[in-house]
Protein backbone atom coordinates (compact mmCIF):
# COMPACT_ATOMS: atom_id res chain seq x y z
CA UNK A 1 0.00 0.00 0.00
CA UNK A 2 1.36 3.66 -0.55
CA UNK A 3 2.89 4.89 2.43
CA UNK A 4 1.43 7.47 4.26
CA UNK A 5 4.39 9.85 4.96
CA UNK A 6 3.76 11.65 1.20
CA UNK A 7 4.24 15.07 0.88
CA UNK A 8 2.88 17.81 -1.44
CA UNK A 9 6.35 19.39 -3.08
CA UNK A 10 6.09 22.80 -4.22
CA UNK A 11 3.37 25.43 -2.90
CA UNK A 12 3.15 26.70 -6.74
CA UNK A 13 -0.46 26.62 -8.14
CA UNK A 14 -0.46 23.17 -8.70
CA UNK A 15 0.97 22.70 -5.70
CA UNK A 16 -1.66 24.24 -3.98
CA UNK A 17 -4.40 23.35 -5.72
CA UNK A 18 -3.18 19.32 -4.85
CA UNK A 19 -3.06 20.83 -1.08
CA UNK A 20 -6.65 21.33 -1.75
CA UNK A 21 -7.55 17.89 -2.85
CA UNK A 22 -5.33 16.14 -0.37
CA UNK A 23 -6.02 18.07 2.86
CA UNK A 24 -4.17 16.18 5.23
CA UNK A 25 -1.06 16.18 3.29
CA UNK A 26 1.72 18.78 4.25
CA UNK A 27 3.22 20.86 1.60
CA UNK A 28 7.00 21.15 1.23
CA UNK A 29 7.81 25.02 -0.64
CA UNK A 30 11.96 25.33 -1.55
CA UNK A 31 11.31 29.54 -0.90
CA UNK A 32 11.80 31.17 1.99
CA UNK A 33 8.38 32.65 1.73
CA UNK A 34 5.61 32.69 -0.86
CA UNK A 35 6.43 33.38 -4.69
CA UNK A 36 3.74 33.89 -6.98
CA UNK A 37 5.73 32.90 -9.82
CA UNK A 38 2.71 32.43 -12.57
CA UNK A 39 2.13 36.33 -13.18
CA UNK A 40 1.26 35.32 -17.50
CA UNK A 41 -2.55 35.36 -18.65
CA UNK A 42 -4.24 32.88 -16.37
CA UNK A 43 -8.11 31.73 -18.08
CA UNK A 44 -9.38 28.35 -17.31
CA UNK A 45 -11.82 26.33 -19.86
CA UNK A 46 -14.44 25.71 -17.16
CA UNK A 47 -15.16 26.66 -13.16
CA UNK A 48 -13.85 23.17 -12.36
CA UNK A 49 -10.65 24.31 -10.59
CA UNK A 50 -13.19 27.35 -8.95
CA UNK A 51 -15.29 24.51 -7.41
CA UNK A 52 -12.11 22.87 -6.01
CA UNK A 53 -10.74 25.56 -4.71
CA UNK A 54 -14.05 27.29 -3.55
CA UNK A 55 -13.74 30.71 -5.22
CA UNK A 56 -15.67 32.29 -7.59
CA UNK A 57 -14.94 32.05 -11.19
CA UNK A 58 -16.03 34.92 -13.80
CA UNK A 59 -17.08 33.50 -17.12
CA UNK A 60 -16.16 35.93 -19.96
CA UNK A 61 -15.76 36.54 -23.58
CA UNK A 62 -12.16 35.68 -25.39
CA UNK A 63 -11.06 37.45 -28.49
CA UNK A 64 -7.33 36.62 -30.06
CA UNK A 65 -5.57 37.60 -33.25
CA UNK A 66 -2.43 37.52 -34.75
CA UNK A 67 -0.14 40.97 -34.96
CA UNK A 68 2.62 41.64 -37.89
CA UNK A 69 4.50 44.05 -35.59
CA UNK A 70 6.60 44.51 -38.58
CA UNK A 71 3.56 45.09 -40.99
CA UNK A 72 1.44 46.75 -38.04
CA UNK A 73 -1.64 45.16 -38.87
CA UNK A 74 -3.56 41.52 -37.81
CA UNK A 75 -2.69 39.16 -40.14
CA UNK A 76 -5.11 35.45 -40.65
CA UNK A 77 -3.21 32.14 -39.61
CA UNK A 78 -1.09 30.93 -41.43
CA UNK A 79 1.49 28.04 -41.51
CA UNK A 80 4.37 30.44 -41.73
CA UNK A 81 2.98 32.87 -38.72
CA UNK A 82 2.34 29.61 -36.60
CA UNK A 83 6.11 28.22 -37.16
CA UNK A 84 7.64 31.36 -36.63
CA UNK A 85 5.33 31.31 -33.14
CA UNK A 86 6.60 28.02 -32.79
CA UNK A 87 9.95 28.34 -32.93
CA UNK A 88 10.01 31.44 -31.03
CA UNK A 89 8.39 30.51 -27.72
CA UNK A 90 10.04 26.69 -27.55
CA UNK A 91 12.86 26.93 -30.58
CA UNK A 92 10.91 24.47 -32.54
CA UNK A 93 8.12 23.59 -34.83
CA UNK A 94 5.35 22.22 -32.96
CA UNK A 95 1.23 23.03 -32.89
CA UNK A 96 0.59 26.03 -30.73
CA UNK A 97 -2.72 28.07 -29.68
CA UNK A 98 -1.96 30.42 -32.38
CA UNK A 99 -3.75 28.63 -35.14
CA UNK A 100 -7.05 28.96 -32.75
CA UNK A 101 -8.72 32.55 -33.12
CA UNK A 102 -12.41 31.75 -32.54
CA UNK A 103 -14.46 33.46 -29.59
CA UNK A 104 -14.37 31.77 -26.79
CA UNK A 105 -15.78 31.15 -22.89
CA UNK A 106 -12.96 31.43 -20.31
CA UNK A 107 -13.41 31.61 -16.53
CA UNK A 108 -11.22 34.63 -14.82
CA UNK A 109 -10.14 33.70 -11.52
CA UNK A 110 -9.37 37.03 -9.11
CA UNK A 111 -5.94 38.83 -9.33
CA UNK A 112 -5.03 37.13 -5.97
CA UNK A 113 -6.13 33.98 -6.35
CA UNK A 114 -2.60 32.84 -5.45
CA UNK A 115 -3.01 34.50 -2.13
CA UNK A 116 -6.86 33.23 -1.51
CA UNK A 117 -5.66 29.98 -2.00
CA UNK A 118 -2.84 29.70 -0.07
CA UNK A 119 -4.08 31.29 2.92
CA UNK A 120 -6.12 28.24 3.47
CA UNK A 121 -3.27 25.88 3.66
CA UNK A 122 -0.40 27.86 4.74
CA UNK A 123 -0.61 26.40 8.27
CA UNK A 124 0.76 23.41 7.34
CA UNK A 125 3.00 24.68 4.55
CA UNK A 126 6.82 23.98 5.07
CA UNK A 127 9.24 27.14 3.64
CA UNK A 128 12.51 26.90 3.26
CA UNK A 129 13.08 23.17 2.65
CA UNK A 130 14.81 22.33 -0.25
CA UNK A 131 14.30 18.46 -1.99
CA UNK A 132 17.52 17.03 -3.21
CA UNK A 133 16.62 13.35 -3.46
CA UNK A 134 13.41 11.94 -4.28
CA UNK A 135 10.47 12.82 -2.16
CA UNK A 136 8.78 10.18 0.26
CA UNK A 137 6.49 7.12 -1.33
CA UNK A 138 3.06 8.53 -1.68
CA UNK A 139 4.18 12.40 -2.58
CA UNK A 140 2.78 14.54 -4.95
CA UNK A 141 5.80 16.12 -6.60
CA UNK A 142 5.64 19.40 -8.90
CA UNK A 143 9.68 19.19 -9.29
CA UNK A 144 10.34 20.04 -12.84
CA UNK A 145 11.73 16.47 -14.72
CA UNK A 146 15.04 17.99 -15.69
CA UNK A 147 15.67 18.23 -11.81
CA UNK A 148 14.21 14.91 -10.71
CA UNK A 149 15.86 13.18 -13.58
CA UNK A 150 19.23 14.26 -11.46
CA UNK A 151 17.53 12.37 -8.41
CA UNK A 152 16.58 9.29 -10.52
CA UNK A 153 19.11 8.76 -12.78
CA UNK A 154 22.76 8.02 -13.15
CA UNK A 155 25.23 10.63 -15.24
CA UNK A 156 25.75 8.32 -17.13
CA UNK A 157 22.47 6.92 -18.47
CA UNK A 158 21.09 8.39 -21.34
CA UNK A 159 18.29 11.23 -21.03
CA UNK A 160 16.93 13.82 -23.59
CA UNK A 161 18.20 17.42 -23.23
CA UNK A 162 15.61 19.15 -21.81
CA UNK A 163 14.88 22.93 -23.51
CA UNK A 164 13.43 25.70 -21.86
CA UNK A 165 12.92 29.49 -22.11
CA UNK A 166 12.40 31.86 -19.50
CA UNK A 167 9.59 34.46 -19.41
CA UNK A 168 9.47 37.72 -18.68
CA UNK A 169 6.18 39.29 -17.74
CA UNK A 170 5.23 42.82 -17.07
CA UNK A 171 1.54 43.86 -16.00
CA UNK A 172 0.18 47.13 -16.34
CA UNK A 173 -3.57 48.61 -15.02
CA UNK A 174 -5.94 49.99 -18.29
CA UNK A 175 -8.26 52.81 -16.94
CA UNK A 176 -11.74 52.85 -18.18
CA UNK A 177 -11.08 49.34 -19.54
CA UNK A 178 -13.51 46.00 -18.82
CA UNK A 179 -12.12 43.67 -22.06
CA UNK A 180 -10.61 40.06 -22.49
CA UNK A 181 -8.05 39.91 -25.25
CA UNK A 182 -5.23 37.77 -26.55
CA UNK A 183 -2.89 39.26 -29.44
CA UNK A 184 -0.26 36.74 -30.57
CA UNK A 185 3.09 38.30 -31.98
CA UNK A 186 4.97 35.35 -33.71
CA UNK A 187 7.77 38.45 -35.43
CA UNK A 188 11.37 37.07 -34.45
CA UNK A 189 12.35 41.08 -34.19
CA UNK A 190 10.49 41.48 -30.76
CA UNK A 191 11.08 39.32 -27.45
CA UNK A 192 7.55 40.10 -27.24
CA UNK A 193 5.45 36.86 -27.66
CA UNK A 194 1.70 37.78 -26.36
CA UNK A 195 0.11 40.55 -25.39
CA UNK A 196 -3.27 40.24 -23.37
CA UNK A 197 -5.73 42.59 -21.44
CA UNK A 198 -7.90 40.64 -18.62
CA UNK A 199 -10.46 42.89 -17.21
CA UNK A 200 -8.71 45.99 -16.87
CA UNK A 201 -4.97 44.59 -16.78
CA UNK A 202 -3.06 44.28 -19.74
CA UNK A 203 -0.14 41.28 -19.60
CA UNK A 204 2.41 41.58 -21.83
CA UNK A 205 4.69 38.38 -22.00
CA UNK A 206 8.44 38.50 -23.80
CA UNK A 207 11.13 35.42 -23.83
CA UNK A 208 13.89 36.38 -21.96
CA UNK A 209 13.35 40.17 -21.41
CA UNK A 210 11.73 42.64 -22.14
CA UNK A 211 12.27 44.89 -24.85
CA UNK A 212 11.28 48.00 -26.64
CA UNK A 213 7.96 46.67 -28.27
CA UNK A 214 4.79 48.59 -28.65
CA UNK A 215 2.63 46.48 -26.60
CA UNK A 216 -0.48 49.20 -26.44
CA UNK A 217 -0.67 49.21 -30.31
CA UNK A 218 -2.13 46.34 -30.95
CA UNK A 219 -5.11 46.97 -29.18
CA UNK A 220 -5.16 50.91 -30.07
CA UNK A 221 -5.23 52.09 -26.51
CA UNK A 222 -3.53 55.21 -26.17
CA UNK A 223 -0.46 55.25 -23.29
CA UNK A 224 -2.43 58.09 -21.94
CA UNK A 225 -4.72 55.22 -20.62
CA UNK A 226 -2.14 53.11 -19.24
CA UNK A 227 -0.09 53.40 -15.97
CA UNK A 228 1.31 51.42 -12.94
CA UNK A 229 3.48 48.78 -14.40
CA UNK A 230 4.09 46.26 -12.58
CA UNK A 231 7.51 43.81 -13.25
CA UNK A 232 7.20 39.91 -12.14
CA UNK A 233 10.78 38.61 -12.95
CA UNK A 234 11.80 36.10 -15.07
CA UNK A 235 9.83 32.71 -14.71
CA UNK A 236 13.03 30.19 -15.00
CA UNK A 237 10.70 27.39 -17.12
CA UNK A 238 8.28 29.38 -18.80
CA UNK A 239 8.04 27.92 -22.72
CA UNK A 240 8.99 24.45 -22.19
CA UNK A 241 10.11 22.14 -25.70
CA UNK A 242 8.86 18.66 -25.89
CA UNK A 243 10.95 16.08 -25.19
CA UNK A 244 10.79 12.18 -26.81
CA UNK A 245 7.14 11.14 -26.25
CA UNK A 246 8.08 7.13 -25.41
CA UNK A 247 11.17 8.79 -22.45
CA UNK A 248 8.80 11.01 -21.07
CA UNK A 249 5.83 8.03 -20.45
CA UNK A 250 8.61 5.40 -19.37
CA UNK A 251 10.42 8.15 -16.72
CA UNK A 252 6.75 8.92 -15.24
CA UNK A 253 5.86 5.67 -15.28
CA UNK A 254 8.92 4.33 -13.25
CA UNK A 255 8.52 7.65 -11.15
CA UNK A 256 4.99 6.38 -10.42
CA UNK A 257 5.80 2.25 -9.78
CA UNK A 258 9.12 2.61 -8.73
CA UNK A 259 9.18 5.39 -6.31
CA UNK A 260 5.02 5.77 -5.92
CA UNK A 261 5.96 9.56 -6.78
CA UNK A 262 2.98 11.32 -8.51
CA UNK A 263 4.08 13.94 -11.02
CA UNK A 264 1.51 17.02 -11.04
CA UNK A 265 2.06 20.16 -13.18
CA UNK A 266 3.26 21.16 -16.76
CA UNK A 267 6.89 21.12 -15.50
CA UNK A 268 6.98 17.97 -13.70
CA UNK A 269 4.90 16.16 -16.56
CA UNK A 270 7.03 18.25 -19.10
CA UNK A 271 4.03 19.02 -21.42
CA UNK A 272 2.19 22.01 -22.15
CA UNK A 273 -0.88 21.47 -20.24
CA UNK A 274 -3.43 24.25 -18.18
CA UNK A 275 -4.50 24.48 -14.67
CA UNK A 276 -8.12 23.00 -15.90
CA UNK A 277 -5.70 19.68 -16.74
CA UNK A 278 -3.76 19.76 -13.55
CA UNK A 279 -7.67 18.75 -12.05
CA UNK A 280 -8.09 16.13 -14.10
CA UNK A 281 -4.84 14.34 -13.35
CA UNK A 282 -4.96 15.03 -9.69
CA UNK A 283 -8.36 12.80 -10.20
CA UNK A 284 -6.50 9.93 -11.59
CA UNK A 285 -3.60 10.07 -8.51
CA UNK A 286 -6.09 10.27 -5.74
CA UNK A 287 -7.60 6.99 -7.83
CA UNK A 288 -4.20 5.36 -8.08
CA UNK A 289 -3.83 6.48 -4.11
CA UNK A 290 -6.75 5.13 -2.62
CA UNK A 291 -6.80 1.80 -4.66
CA UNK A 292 -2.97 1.30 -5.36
CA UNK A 293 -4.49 0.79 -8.54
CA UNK A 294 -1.08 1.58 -11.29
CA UNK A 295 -3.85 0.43 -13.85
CA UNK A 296 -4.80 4.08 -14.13
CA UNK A 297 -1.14 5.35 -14.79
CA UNK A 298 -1.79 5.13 -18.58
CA UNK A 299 -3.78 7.96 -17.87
CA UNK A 300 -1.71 10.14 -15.97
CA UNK A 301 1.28 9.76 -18.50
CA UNK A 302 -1.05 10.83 -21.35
């Protein structure tokens, strides 16, 4: 049977949203003290994680295009647009959201929903305790695979190289402004990779850092209505690049068997995957907790 000393590893969102699920389980948080480190565009597909997390979800109206920063104008989709996307957020050609422009029904969490969420389990949240083996049998890990491949693995067995860019994101407060908006910006000229405006907060996101890229035009807001930026840092794994499909299901899997250490989150998983998907997997764990039941890993390792 899985032991029950697991631990919750990392109070990130998925972290804490797991905290939610498992409420007797402690969380273990590397930090000193809390980091909201997820400052992008945060929409969900449904008011599943809301229910979970008992908070109040705001469904709203989603409108994207694509910008030609160098043509200044929305262009269509197109297969050149979407691999020069591609390649700029993850430095290779795969499928990305850009090709998907039609209106659509998100569900805005709060600006602090970070904060909501962890004030409800930061009694028994752990700071300042760093994981340098594998966690306990039974944990729910959010460790990002590059790192707990170190853990796992010898140096000298063979691994793919994992490839990641940093973000960084810089918020800014719209006055007279109640709109939901994505703007892609796939030019290789501009760090600048999407541009967004939640409510009355525009997002701008750029690999690396920031540059000097009109993020206002795109939406033709005038500066005049813009003010109070706001700088969140650089978000170490923020575009993530696949790795080999059949390596990434076998490492899980002997994560999962071996070790009974349940991967939760885009970087532990190493796939790009949304908060409304972290839900659905923390389903199949507290499945494969409760019945020791490794039938339903195929699941997991999707």
């Amino acid at each position: 049977m899985i032991s029950n000393n697991g631990i919750i590893v990392g109070a990130g969102l998925s972290g804490i949203i797991a905290a939610h699920v498992f409420p007797r389980m402690k969380i273990i948080e590397a930090s000193q003290e809390p980091v909201e480190r997820h400052r992008a565009v945060l929409r969900f597909r449904s008011n599943e994680v809301g229910r979970i997390l008992g908070v109040d979800f705001k469904p709203v109206t989603v409108n994207k295009g694509i910008w030609s920063a160098k043509r200044h104008k929305f262009i269509e989709p197109n297969i050149r647009a979407a691999n020069a996307y591609s390649f700029k957020v993850t430095g290779g050609y795969f499928d990305r959201s850009i090709w998907n422009l039609e209106q659509s029904t998100r569900y805005v969490a709060p600006d602090n929903l970070y904060e909501m969420i962890l004030d409800k389990v930061y009694n028994r949240t752990h700071w300042g305790q760093e994981i340098t083996e594998v966690p306990p049998a039974g944990s729910i890990s959010t460790i990002p695979m590059p790192t707990m491949a170190k853990f796992v693995l010898r140096e000298d067995m063979d691994h793919p190289e994992f490839k990641f860019a940093s973000i960084n994101v810089l918020r800014y407060k719209v006055k007279n402004c109640n709109i939901h908006q994505t703007v892609y910006i796939p030019d290789p000229d501009t760090n600048c990779y999407r541009v967004s405006i939640t409510g009355d907060v525009l997002i701008a996101e750029f690999i690396d850092n920031a540059d000097e890229f009109d993020i206002a035009e795109p939406f033709g807001i005038g500066w005049k209505s813009i003010d109070c930026m706001q700088s969140s840092g650089d978000q170490k794994y923020g575009k993530i690049s696949p790795v080999d499909e059949s390596w990434r299901r076998a490492f899980m899997h002997k994560l999962t068997v071996d070790y009974k250490v349940y991967s939760l989150g885009r970087f532990a998983t190493w796939r790009n995957i949304l908060l409304d998907d972290v839900v659905k997997d923390l389903e199949v764990i507290k499945g494969m907790i409760r019945q020791d039941d490794y039938g339903l890993l195929r699941t997991l390792v999707r």
